[in-house]
Protein backbone atom coordinates (compact mmCIF):
# COMPACT_ATOMS: atom_id res chain seq x y z
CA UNK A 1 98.43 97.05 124.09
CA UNK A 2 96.71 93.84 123.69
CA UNK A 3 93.64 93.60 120.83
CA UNK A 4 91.22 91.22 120.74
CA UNK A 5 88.04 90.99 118.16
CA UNK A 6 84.88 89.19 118.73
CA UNK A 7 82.71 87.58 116.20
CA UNK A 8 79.27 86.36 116.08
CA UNK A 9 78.22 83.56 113.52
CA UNK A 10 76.21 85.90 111.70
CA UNK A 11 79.42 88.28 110.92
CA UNK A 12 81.54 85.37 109.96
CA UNK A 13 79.22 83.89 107.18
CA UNK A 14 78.31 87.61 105.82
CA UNK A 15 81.30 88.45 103.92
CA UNK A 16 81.93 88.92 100.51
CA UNK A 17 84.09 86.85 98.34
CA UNK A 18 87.24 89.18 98.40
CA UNK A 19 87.06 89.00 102.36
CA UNK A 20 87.18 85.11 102.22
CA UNK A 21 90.28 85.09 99.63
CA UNK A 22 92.17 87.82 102.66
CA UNK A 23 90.83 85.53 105.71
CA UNK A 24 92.56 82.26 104.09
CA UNK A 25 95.57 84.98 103.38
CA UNK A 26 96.07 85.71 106.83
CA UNK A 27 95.28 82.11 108.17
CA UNK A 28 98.03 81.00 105.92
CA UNK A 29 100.57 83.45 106.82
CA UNK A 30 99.49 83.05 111.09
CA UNK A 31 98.83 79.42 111.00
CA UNK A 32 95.41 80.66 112.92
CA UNK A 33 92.04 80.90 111.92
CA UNK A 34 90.63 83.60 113.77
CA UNK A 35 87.27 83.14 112.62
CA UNK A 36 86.81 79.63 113.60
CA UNK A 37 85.71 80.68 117.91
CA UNK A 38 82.68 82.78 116.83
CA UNK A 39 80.14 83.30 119.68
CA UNK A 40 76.58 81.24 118.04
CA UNK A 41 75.16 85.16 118.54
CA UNK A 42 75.32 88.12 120.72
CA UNK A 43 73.06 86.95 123.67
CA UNK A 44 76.03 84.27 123.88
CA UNK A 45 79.01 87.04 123.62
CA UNK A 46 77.36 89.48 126.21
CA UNK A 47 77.06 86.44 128.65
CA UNK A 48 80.61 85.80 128.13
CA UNK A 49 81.22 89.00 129.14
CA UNK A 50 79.31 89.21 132.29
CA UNK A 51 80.34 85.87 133.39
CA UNK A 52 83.65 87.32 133.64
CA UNK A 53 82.16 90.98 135.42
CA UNK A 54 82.82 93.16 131.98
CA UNK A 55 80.05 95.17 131.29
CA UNK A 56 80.76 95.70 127.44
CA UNK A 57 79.97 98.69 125.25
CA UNK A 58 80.30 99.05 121.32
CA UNK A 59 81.20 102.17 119.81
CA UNK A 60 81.56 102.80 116.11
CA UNK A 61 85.48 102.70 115.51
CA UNK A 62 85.41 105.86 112.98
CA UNK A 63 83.39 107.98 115.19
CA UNK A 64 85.30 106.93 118.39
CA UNK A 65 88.96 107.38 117.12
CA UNK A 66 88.76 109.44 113.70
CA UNK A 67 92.63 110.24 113.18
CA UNK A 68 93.19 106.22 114.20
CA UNK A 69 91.03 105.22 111.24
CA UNK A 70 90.84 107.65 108.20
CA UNK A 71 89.15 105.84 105.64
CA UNK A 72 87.83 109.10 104.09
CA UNK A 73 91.83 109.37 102.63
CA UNK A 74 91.53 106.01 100.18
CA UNK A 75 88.87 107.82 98.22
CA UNK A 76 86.24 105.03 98.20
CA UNK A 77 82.61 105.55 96.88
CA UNK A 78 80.19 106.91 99.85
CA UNK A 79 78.42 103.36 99.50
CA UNK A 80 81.28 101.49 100.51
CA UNK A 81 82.43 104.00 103.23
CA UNK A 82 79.26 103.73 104.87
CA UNK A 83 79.22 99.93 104.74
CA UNK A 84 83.04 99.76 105.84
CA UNK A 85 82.10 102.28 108.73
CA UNK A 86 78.93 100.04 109.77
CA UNK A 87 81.27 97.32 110.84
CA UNK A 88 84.17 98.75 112.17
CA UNK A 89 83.26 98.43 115.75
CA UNK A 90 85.04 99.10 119.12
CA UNK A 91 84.40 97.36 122.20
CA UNK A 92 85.06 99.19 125.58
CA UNK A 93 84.89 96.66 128.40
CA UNK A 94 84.60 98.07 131.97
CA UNK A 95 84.59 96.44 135.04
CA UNK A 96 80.68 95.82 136.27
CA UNK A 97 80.21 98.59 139.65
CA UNK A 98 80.85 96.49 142.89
């Protein structure tokens, strides 16, 4: 199953310290820097999309597949749950109806 994530400028720059220090981790260890091809915002990503006939929808990951992503078992503080759960989004792409 291929996976792909897509990033707006706004969601690259609004991370917190600890989430830079595990971006340079992974860049390091892939020799890629995912974050590099953000879209400048999401008029620009949902253009993408169309210009290549997907008609996208975003679901909210937790909601969408809760025994794929069971943050509830680390035992983190409701405040960080809910801000974890804001951004863990899922993208369903669909074909646009002929």
């Amino acid at each position: 199953m291929d996976h792909a994530r897509f990033f707006t400028e706004q969601d690259v720059k609004e991370v917190s310290e600890q989430q830079q220090r595990f971006r340079r981790v992974v860049a390091a260890a892939t020799e890629r820097t995912m974050y590099n091809n953000a879209f400048d915002n999401n008029e620009q990503l949902l253009a993408f999309f169309d210009g290549l006939g997907l008609q996208p929808r975003v679901l909210n990951q937790v909601d969408a597949a809760p025994n794929v992503v069971a943050l509830d078992v680390l035992k983190l503080s409701d405040q960080i749950l809910d801000t974890a759960k804001s951004k863990l989004r899922l993208w369903v792409l669909s074909l646009h109806d002929a």
